[in-house]
PDB file of N, CA and C in Angstrom:
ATOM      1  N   UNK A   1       0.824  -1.200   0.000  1.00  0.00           N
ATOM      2  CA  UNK A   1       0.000   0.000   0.000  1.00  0.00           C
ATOM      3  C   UNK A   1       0.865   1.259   0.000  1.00  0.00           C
ATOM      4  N   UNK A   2       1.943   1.220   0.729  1.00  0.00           N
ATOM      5  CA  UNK A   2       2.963   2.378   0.501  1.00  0.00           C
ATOM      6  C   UNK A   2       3.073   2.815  -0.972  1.00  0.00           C
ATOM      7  N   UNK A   3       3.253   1.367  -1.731  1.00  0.00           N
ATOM      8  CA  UNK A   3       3.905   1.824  -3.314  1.00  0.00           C
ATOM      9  C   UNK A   3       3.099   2.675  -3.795  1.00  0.00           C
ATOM     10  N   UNK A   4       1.651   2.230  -3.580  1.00  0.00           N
ATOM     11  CA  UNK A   4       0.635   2.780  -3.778  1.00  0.00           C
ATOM     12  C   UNK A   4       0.551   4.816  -3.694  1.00  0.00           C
ATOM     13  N   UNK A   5       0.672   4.640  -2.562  1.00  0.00           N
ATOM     14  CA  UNK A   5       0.942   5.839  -1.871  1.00  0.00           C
ATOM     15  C   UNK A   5       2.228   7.173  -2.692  1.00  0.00           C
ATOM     16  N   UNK A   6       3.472   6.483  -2.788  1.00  0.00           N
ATOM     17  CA  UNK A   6       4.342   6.969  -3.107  1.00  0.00           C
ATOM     18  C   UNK A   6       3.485   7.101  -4.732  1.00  0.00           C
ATOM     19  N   UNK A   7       3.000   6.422  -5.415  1.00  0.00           N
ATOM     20  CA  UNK A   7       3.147   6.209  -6.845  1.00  0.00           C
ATOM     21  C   UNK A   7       2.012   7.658  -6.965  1.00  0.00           C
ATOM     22  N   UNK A   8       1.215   7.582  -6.046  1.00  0.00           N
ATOM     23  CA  UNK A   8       0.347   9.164  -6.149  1.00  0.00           C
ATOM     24  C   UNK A   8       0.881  10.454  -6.108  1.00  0.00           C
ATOM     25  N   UNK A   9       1.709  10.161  -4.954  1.00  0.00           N
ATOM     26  CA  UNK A   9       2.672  11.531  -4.465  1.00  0.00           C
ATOM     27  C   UNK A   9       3.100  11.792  -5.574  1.00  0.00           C
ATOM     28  N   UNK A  10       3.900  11.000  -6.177  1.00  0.00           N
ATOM     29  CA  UNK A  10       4.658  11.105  -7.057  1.00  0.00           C
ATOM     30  C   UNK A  10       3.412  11.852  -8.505  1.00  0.00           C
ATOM     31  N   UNK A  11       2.860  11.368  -8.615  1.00  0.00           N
ATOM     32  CA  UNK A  11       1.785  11.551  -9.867  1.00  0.00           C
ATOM     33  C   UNK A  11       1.262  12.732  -9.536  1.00  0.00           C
ATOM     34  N   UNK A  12       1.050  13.972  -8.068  1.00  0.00           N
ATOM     35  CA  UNK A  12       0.267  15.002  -8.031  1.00  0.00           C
ATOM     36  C   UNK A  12       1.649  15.840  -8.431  1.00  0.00           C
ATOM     37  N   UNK A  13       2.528  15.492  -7.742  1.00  0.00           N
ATOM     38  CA  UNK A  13       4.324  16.148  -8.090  1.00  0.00           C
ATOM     39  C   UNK A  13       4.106  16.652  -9.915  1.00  0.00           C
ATOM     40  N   UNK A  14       4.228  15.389 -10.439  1.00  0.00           N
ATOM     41  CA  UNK A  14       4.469  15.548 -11.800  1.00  0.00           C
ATOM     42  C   UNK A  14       3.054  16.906 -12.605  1.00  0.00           C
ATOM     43  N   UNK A  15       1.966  16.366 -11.885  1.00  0.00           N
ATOM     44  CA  UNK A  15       0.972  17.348 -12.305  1.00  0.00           C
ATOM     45  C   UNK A  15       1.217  18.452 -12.091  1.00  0.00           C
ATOM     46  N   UNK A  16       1.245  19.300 -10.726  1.00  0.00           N
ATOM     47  CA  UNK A  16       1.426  20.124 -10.643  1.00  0.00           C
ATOM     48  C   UNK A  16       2.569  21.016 -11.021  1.00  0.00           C
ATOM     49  N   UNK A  17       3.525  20.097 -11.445  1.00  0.00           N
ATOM     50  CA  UNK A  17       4.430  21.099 -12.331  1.00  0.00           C
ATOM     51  C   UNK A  17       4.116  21.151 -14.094  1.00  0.00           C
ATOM     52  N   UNK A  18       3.196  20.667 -14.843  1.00  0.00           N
ATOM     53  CA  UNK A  18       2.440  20.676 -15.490  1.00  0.00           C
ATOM     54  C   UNK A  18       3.381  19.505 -16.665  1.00  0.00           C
ATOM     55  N   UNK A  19       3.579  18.474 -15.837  1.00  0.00           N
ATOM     56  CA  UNK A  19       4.382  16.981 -16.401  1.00  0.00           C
ATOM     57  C   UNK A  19       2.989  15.967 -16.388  1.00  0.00           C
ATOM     58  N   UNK A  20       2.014  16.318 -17.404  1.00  0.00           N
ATOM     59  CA  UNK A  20       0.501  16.034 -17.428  1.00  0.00           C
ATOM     60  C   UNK A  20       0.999  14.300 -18.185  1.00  0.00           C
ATOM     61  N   UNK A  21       1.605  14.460 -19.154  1.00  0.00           N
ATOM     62  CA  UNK A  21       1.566  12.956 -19.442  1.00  0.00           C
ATOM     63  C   UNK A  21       2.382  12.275 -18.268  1.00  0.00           C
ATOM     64  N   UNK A  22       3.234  12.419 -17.922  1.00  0.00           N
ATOM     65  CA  UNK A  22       4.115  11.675 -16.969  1.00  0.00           C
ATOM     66  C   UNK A  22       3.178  11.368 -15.908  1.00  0.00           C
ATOM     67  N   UNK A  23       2.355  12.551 -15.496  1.00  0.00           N
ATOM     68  CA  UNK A  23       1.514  12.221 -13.749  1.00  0.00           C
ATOM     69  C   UNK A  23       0.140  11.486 -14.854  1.00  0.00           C
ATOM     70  N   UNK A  24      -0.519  11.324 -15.726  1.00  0.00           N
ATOM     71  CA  UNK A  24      -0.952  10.966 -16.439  1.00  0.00           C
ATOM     72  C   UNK A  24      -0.865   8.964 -15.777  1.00  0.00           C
ATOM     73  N   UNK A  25       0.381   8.695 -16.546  1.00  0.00           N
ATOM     74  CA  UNK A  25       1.163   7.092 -16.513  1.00  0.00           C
ATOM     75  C   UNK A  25       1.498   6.792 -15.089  1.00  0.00           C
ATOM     76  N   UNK A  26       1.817   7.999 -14.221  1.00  0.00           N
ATOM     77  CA  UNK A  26       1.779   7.550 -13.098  1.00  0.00           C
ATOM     78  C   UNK A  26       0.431   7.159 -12.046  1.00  0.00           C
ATOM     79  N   UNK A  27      -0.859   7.572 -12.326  1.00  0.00           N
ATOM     80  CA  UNK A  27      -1.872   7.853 -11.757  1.00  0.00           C
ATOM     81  C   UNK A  27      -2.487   6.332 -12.386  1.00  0.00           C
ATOM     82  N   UNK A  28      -2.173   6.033 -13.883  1.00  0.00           N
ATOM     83  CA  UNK A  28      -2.773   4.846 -14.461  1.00  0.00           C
ATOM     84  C   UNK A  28      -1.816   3.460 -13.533  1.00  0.00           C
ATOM     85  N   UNK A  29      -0.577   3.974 -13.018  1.00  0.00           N
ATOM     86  CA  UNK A  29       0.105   2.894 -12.587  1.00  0.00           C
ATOM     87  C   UNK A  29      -0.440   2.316 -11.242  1.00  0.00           C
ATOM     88  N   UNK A  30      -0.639   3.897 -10.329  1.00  0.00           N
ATOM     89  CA  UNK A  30      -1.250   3.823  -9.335  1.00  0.00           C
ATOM     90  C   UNK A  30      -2.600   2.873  -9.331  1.00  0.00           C
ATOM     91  N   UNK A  31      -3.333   3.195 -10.235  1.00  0.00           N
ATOM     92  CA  UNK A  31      -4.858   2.280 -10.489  1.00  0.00           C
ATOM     93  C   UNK A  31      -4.725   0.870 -10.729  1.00  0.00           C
ATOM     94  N   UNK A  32      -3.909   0.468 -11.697  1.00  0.00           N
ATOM     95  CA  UNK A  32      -3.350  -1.308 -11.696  1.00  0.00           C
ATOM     96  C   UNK A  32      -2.898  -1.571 -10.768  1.00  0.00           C
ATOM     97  N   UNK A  33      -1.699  -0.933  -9.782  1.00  0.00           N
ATOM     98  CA  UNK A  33      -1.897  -1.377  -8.311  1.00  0.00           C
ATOM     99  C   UNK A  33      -2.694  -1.155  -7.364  1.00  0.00           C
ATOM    100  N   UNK A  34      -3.813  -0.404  -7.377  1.00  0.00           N
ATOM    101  CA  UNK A  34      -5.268  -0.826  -6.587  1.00  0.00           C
ATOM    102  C   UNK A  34      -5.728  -1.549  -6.741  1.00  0.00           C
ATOM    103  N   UNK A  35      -5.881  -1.920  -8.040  1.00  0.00           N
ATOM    104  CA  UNK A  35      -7.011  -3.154  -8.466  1.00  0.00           C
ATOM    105  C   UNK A  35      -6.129  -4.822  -8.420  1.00  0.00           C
ATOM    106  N   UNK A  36      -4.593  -4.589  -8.121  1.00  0.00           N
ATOM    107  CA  UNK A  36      -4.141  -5.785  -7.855  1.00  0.00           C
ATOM    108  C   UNK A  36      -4.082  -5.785  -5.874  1.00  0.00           C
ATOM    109  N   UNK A  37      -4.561  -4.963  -5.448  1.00  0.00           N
ATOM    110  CA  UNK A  37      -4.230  -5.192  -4.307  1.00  0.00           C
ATOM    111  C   UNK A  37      -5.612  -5.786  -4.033  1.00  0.00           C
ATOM    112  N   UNK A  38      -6.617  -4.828  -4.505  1.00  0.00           N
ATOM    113  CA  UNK A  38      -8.333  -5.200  -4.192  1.00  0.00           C
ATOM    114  C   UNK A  38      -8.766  -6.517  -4.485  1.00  0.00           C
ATOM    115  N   UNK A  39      -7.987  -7.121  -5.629  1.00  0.00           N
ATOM    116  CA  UNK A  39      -8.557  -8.572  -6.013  1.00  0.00           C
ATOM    117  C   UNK A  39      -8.159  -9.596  -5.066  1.00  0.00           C
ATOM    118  N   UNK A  40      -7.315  -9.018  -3.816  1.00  0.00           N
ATOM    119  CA  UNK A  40      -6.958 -10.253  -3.113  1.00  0.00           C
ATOM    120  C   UNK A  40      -7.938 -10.424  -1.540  1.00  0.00           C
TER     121      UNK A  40
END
């Protein structure tokens, strides 16, 4: 759940400096690791 965590931080970081595709891939990365954590 940390990775989780970090992988957001990381994804509002990239947004707000206006790195929209990068926080983009990071936010989609974040979501495949929710949904692999949720299926268990």
């Amino acid at each position: 759940m940390q990775h989780w965590k970090r992988t957001i931080e990381q994804a509002n970081r990239c947004f707000n400096l206006g790195e929209w595709v990068e926080a983009r891939e990071l936010y989609l990365q974040a979501l495949a690791l929710a949904q692999v954590v949720n299926a268990n």
